[in-house]
C-alpha atoms as a PDB file:
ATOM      1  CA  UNK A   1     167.416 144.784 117.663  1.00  0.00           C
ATOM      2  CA  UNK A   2     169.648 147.448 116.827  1.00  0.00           C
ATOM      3  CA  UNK A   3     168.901 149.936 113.638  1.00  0.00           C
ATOM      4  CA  UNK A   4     171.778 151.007 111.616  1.00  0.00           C
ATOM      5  CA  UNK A   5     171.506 154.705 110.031  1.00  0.00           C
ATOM      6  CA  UNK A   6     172.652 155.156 106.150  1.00  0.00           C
ATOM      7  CA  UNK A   7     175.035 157.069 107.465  1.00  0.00           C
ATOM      8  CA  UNK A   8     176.356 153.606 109.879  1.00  0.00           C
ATOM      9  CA  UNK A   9     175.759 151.915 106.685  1.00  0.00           C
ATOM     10  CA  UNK A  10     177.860 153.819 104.332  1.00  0.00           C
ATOM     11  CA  UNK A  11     180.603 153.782 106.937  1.00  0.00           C
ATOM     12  CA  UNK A  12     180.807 149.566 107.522  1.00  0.00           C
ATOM     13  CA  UNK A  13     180.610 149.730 104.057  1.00  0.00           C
ATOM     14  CA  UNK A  14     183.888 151.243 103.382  1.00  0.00           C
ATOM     15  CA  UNK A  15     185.531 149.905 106.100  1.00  0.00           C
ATOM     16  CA  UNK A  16     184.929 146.794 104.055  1.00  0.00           C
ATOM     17  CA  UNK A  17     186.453 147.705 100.693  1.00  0.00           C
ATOM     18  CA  UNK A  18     189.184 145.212 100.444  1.00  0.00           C
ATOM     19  CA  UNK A  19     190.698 145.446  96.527  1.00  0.00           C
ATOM     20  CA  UNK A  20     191.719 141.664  96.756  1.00  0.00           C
ATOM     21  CA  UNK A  21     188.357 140.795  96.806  1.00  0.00           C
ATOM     22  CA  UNK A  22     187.030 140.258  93.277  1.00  0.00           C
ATOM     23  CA  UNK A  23     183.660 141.783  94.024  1.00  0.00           C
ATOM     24  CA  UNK A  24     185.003 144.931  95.475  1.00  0.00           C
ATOM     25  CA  UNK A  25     183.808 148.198  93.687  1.00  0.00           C
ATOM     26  CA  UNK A  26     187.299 149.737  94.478  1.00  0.00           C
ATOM     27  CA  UNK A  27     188.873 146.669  92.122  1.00  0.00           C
ATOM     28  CA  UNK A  28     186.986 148.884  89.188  1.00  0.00           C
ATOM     29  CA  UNK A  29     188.612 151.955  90.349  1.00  0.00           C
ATOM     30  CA  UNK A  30     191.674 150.943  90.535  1.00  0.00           C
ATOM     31  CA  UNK A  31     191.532 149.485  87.442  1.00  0.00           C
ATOM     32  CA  UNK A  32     190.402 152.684  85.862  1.00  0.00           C
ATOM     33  CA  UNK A  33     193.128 154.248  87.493  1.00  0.00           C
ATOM     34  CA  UNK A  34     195.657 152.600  86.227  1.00  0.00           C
ATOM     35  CA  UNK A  35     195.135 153.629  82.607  1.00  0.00           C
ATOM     36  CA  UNK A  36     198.003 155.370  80.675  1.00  0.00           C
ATOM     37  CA  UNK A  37     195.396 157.934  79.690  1.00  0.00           C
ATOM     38  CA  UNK A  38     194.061 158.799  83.184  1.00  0.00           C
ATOM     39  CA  UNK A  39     197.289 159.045  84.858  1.00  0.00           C
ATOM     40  CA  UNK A  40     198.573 161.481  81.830  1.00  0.00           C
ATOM     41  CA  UNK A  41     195.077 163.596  81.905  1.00  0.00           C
ATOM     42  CA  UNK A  42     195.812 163.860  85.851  1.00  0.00           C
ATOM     43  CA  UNK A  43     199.120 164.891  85.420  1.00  0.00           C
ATOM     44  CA  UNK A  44     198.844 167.411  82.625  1.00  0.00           C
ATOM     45  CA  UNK A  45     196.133 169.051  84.249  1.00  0.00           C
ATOM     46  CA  UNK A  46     198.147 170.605  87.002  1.00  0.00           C
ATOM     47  CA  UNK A  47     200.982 171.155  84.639  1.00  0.00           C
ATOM     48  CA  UNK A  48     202.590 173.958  82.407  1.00  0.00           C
ATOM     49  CA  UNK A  49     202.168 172.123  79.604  1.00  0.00           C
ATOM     50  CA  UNK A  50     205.500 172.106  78.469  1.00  0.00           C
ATOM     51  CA  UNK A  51     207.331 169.154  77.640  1.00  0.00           C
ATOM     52  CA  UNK A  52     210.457 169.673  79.319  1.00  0.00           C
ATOM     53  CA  UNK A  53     212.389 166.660  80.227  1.00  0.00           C
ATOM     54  CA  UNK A  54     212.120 166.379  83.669  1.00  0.00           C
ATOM     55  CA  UNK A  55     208.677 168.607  83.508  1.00  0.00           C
ATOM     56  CA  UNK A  56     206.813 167.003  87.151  1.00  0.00           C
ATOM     57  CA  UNK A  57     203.594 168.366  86.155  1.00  0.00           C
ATOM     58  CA  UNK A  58     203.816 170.518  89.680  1.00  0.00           C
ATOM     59  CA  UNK A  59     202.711 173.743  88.575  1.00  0.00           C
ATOM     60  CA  UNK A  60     199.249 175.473  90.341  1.00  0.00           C
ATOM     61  CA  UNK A  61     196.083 173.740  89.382  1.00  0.00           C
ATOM     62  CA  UNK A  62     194.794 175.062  86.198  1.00  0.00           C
ATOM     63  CA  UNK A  63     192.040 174.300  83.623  1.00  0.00           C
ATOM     64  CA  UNK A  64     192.724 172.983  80.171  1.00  0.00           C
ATOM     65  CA  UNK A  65     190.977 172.814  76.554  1.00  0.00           C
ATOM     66  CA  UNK A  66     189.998 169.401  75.164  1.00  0.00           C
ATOM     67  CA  UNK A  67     192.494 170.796  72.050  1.00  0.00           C
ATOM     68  CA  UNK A  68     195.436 171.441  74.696  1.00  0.00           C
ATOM     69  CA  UNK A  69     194.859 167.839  76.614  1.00  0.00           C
ATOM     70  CA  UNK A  70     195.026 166.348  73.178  1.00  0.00           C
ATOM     71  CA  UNK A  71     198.178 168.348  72.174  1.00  0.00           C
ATOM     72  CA  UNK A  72     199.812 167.845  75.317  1.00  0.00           C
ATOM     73  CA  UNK A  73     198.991 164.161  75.326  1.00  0.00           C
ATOM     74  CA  UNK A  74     200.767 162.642  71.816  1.00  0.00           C
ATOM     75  CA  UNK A  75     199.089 159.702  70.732  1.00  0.00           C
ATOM     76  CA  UNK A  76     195.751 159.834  72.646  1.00  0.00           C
ATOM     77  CA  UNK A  77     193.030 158.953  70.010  1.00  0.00           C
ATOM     78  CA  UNK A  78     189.854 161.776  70.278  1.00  0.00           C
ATOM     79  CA  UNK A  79     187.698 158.851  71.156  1.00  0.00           C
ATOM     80  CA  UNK A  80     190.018 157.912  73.902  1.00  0.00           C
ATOM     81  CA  UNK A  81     190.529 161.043  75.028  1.00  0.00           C
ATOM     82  CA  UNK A  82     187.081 162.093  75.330  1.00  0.00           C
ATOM     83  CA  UNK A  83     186.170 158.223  76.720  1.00  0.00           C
ATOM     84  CA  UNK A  84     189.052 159.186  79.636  1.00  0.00           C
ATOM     85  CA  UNK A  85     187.627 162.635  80.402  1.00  0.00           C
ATOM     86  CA  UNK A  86     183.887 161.433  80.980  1.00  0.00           C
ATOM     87  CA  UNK A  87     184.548 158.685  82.971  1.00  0.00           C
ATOM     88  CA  UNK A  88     187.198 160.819  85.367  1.00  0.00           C
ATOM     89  CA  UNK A  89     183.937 163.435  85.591  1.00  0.00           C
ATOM     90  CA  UNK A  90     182.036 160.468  86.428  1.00  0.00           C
ATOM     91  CA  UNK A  91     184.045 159.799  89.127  1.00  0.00           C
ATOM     92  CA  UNK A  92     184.330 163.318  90.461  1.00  0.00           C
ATOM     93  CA  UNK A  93     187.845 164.138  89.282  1.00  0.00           C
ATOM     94  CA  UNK A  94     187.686 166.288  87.116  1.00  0.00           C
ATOM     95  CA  UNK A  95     184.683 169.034  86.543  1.00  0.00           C
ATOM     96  CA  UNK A  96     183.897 170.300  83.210  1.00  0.00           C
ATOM     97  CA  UNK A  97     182.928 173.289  82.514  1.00  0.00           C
ATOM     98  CA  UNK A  98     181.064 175.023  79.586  1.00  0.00           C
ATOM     99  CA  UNK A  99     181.022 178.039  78.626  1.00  0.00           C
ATOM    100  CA  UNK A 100     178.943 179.639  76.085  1.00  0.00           C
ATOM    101  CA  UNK A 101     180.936 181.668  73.552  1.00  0.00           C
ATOM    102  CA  UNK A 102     181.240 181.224  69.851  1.00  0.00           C
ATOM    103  CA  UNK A 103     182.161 178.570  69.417  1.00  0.00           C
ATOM    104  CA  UNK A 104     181.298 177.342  72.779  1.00  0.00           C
ATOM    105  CA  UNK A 105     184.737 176.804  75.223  1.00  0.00           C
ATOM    106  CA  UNK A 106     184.498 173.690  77.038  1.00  0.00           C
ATOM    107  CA  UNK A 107     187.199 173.374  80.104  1.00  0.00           C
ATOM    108  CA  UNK A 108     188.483 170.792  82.188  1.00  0.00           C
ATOM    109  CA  UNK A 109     189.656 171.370  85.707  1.00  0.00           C
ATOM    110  CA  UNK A 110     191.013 168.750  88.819  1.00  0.00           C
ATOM    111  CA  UNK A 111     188.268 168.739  91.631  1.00  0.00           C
ATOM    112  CA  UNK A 112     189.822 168.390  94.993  1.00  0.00           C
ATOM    113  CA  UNK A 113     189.608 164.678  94.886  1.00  0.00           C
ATOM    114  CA  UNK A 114     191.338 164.610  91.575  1.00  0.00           C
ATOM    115  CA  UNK A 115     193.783 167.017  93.356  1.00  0.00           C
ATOM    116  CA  UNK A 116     194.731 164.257  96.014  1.00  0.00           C
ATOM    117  CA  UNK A 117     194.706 161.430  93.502  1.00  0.00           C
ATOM    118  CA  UNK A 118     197.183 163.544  90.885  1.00  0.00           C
ATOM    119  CA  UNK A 119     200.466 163.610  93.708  1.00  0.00           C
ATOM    120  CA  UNK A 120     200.324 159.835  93.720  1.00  0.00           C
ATOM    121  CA  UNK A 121     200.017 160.012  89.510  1.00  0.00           C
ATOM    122  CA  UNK A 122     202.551 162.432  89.331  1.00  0.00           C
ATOM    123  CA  UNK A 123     204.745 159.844  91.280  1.00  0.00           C
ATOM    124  CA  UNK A 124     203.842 157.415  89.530  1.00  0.00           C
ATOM    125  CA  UNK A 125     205.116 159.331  85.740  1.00  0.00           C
ATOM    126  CA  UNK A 126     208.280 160.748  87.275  1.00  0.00           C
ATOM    127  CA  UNK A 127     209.072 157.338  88.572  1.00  0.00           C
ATOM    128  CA  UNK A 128     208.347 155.780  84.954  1.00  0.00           C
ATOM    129  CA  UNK A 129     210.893 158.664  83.657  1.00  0.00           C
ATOM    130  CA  UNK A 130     213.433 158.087  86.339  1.00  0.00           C
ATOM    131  CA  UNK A 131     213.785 154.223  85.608  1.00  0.00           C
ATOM    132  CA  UNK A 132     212.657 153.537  82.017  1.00  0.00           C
ATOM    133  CA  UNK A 133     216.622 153.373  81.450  1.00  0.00           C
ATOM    134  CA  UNK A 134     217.095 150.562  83.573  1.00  0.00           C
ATOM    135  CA  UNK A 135     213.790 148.820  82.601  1.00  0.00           C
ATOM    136  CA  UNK A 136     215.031 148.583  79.144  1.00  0.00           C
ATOM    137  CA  UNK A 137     218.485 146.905  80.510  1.00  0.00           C
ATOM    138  CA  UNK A 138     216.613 144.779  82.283  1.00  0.00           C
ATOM    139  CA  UNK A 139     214.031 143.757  79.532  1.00  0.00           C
ATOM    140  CA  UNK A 140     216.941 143.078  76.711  1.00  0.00           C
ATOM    141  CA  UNK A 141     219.328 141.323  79.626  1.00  0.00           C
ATOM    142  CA  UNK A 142     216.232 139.067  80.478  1.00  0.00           C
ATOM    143  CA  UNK A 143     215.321 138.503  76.551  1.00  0.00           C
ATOM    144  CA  UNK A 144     218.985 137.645  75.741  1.00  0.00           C
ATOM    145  CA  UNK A 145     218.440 134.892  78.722  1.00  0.00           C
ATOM    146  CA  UNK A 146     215.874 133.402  78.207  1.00  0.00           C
ATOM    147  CA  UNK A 147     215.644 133.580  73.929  1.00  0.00           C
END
């Protein structure tokens, strides 16, 4: 009989993760993912925070204010934004950091595996830029069809 470390374990484990499977943990991350808010939170936090068009987020890693995220990001509700935040810390993609001043300064930064997640999220805005012309033509050429 052959013992399997935690380590072994661990490693079958994710070997395993298949996101077509409905009881796959990654299904939930993925779906988390693939919120507006998360993608816009990973993208603004390695950004100038300018809204430039054509602004691709690719400026040096740098740590924002929860005022700033929810200046940069118009629309985001507080309970929203602060709902996106925690579960992205949760997760290990963001740290937060708190510092005590008066008032107290409270920070929010991209850990390194936020880092590698935000190139595929800034890919994923630009292309949402780049096309939203031609998504529209398509939309009102498919509702003229079809209506």
């Amino acid at each position: 009989m052959t013992t399997t470390t935690a380590a072994q374990k661990s490693a079958q484990a994710k070997v395993e993760y298949d996101a077509f499977l409905a009881q796959c943990p990654s299904r939930k991350l993925l779906d988390q993912i693939a919120d507006k808010w998360v993608t816009l939170v990973l993208a603004a936090l390695r950004s100038d925070g300018s809204h430039q068009f054509g602004a691709d987020c690719a400026g040096e890693p740098r740590s924002m204010r929860y005022s700033e995220l929810s200046r940069l990001l118009a629309g985001v509700s507080q309970k929203m934004l602060t709902q996106t935040l925690r579960s992205l810390e949760r997760d290990g993609l963001i740290t937060r950091t708190v510092v005590p001043t008066v008032p107290v300064t409270v920070t929010y930064e991209l850990t390194d595996l936020g880092l590698s997640l935000h190139q595929m999220m800034r890919g994923l805005k630009a292309w949402a830029e780049m096309h939203m012309d031609d998504v529209l033509a398509n939309r009102a050429t498919y509702d003229n069809h079809v209506a």
